[in-house]
N, C-alpha and C. Protein backbone atom coordinates (compact mmCIF):
# COMPACT_ATOMS: atom_id res chain seq x y z
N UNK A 1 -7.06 24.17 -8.64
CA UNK A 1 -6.41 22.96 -9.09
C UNK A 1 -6.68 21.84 -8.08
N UNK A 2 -7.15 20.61 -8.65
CA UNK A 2 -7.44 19.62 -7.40
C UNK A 2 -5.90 18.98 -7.56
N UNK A 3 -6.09 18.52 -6.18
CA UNK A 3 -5.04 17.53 -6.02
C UNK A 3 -5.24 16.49 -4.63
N UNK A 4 -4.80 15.11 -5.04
CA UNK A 4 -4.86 14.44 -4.13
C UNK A 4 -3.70 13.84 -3.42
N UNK A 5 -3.56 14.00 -2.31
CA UNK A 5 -2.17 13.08 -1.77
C UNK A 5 -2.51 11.64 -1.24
N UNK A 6 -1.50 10.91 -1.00
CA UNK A 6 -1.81 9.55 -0.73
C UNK A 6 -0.75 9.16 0.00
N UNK A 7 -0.76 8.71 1.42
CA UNK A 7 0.71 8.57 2.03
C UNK A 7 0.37 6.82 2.57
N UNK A 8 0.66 5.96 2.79
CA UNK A 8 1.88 4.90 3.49
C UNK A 8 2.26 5.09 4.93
N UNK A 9 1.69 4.97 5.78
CA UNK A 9 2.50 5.19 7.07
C UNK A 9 2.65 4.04 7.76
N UNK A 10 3.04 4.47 9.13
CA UNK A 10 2.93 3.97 10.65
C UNK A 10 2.63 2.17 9.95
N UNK A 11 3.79 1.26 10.03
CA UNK A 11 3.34 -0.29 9.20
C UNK A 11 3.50 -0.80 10.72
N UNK A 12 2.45 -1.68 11.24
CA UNK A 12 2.34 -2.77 12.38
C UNK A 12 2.54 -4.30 12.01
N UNK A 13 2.91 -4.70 12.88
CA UNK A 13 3.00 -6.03 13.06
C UNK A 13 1.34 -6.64 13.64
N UNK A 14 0.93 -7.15 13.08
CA UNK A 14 0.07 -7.49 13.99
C UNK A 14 -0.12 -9.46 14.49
N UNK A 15 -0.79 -9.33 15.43
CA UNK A 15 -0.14 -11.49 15.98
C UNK A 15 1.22 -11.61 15.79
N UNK A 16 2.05 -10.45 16.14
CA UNK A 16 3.16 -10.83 16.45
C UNK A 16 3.45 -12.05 17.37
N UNK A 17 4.41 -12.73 16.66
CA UNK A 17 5.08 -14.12 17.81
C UNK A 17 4.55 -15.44 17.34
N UNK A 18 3.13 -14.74 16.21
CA UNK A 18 2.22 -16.64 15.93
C UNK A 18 2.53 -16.76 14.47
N UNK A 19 2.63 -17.91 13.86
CA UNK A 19 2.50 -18.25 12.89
C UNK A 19 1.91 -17.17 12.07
N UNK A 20 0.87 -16.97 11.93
CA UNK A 20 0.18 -16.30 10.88
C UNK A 20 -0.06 -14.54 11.26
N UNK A 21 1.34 -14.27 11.79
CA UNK A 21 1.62 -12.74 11.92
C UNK A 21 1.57 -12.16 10.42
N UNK A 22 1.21 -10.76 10.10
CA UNK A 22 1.46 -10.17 9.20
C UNK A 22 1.64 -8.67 9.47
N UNK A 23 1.90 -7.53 8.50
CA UNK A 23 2.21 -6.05 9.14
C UNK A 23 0.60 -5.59 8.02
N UNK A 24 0.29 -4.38 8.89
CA UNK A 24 -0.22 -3.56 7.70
C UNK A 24 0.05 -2.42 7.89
N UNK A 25 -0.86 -1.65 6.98
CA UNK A 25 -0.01 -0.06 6.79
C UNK A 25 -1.10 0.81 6.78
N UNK A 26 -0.76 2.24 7.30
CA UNK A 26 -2.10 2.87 7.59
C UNK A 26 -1.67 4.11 5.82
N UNK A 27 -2.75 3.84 5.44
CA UNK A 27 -3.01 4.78 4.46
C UNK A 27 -3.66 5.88 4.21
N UNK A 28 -3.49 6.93 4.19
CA UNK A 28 -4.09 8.49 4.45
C UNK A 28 -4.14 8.76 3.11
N UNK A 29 -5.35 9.39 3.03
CA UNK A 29 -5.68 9.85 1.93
C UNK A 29 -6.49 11.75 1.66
N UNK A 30 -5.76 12.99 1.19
CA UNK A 30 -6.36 14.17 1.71
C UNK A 30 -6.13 14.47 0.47
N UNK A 31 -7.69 15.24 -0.27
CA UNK A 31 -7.73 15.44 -1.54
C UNK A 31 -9.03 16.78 -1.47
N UNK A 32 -8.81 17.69 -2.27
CA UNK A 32 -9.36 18.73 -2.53
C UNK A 32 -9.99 18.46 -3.56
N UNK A 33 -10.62 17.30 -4.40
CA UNK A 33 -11.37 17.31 -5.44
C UNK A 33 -12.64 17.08 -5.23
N UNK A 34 -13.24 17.37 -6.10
CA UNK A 34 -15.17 17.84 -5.78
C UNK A 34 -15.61 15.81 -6.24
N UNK A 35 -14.86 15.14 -6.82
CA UNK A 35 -15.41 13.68 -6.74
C UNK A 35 -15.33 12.98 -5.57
N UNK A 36 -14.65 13.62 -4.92
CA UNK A 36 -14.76 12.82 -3.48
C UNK A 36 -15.89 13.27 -2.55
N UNK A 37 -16.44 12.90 -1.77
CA UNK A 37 -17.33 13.38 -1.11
C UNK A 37 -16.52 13.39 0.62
N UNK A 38 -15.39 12.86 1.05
CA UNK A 38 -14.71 12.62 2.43
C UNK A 38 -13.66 13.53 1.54
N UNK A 39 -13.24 14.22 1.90
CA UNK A 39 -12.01 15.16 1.76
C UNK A 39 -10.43 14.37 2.33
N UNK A 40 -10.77 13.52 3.47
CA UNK A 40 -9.50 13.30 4.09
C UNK A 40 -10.18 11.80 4.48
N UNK A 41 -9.35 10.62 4.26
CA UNK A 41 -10.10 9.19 4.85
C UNK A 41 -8.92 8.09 5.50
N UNK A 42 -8.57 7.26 6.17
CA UNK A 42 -8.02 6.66 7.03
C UNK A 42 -8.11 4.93 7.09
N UNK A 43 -7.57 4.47 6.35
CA UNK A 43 -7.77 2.68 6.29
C UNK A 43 -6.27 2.12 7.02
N UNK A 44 -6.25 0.84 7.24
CA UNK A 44 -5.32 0.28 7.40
C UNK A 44 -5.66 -1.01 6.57
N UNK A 45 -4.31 -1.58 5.71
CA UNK A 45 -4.14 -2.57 4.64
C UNK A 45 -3.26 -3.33 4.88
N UNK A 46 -3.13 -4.68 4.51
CA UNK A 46 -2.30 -5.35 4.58
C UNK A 46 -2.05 -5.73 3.28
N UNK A 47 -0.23 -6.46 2.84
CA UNK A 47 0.21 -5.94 1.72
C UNK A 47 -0.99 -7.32 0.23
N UNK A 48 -1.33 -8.00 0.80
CA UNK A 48 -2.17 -8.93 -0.01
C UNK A 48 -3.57 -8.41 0.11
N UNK A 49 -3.97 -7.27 0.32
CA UNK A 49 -4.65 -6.30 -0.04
C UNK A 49 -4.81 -5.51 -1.40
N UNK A 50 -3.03 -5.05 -1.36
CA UNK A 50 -2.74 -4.56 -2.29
C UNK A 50 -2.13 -5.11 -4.01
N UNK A 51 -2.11 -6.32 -3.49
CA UNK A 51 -1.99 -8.15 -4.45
C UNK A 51 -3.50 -7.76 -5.31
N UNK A 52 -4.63 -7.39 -4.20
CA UNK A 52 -5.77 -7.70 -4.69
C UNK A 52 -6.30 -6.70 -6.15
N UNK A 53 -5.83 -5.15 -5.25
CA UNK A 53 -6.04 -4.05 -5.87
C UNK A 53 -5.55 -3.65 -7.14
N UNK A 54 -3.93 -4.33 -6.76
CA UNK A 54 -3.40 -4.87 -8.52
C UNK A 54 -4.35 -5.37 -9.11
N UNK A 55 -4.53 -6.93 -8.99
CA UNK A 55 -5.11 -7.61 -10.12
C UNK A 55 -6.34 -6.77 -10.66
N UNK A 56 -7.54 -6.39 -9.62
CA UNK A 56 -8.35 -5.30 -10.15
C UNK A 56 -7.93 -4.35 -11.31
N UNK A 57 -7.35 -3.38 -10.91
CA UNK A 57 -6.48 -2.68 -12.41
C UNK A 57 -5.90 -3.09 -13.47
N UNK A 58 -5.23 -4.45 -13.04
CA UNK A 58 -5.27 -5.13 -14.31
C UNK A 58 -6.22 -5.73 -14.69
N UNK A 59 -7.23 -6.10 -14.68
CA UNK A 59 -8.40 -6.45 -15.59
C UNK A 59 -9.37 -5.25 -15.97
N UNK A 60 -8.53 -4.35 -15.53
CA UNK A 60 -9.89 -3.45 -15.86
C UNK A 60 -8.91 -2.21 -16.69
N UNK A 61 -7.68 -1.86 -17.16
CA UNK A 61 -6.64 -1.27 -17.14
C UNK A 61 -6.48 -0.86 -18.69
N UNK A 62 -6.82 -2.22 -19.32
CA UNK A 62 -6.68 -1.98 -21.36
C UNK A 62 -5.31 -2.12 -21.44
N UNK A 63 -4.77 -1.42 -22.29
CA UNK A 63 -3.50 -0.63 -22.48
C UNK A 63 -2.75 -0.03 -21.52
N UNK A 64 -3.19 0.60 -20.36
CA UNK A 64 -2.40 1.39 -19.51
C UNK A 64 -1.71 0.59 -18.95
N UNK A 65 -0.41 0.72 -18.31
CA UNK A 65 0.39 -0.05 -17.61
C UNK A 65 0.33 0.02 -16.40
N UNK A 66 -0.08 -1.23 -15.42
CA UNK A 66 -0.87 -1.19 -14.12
C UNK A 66 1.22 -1.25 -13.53
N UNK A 67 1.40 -0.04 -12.41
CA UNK A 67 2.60 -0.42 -11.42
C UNK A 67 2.91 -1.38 -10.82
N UNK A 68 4.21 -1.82 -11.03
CA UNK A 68 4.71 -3.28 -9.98
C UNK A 68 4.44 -3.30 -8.48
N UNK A 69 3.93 -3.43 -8.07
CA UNK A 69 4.21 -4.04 -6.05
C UNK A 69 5.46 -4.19 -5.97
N UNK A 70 5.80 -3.68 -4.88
CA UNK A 70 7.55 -4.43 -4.01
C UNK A 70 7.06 -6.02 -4.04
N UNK A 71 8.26 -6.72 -4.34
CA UNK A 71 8.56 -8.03 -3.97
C UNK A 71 7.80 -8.57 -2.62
N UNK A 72 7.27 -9.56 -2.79
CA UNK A 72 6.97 -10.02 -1.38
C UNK A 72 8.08 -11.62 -1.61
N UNK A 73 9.04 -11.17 -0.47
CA UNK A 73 10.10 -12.31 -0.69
C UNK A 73 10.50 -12.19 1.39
N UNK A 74 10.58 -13.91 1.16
CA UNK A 74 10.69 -14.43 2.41
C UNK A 74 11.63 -14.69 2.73
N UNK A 75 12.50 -14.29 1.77
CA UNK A 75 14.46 -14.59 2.30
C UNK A 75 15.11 -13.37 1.98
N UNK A 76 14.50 -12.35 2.77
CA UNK A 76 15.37 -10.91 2.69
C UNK A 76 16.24 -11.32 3.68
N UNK A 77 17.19 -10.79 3.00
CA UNK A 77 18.55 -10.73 3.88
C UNK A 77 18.72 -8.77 4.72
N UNK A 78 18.66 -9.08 5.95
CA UNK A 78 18.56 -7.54 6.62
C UNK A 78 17.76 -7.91 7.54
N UNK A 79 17.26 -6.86 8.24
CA UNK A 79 16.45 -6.91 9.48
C UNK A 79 14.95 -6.71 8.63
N UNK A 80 14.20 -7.12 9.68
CA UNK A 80 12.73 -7.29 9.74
C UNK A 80 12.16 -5.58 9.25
N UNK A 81 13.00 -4.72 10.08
CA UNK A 81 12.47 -3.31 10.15
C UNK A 81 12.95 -3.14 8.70
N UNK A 82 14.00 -3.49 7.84
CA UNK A 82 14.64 -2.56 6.90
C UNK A 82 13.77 -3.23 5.89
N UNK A 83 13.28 -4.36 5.90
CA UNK A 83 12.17 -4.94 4.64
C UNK A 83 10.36 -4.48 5.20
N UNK A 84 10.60 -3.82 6.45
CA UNK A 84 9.16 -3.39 6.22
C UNK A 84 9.32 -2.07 5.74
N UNK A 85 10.38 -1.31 5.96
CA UNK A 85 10.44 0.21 5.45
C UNK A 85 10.32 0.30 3.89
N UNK A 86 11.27 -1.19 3.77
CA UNK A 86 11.19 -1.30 1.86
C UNK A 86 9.93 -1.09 1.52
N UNK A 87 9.50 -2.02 1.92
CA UNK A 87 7.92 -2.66 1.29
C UNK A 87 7.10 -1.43 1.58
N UNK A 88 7.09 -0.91 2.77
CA UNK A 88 6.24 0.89 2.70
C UNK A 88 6.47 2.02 1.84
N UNK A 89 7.65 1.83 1.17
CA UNK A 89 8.16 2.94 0.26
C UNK A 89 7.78 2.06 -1.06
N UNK A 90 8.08 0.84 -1.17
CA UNK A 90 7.03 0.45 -2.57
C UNK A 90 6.44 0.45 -2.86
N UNK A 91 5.14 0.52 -1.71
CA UNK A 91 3.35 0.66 -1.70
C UNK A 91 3.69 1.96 -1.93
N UNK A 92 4.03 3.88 -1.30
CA UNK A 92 3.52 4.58 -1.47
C UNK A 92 3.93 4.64 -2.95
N UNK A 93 5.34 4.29 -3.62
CA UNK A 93 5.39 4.46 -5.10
C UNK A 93 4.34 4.03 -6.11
N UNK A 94 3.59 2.51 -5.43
CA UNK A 94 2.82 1.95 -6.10
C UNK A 94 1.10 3.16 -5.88
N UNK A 95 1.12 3.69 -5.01
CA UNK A 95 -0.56 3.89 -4.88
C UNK A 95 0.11 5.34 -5.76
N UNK A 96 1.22 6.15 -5.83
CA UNK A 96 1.40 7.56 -6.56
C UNK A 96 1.31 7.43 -7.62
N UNK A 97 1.64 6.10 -8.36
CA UNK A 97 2.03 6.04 -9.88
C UNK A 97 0.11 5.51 -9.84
């Protein structure tokens, strides 16, 4: 039986302190299927990455229903850490579905 996992991790800040700081997220990917040719692979993304990867699926999608992204909203109320944990648990829902 193949199967692939897909995890969300370890999210950075990166240019922390400047204007045009953003976080990204390291994405692991370990799959036992014979279409892959890397068994296990390692990126880091940032979340308008994943803005991008949407729209892709939706133009290319038909009928199927492409998954929502977490909110990207600039007036969370909470700490910095508790809206990056959000936003990492929305990406891995978004890359499972």
């Amino acid at each position: 039986q193949e199967v692939t996992t897909v995890r969300v991790q370890d999210p950075r800040v990166q240019n922390e302190g400047s204007w045009n700081s953003y976080v990204d997220y390291k994405i692991f990917l370990h799959t036992n299927s014979k279409a892959f040719t890397a068994k296990t692979s390692c990126v880091r993304r940032r979340y308008r990455e994943f803005v991008w990867l949407r729209r892709q699926l939706q133009r290319n999608a038909g009928l199927v229903p492409v998954p929502e992204l977490p909110g990207k909203s600039t007036f969370f109320v909470g700490s910095t850490d508790e809206f990056i944990e959000k936003r990492r648990q929305g990406l891995q829902q978004f890359l499972e579905k």
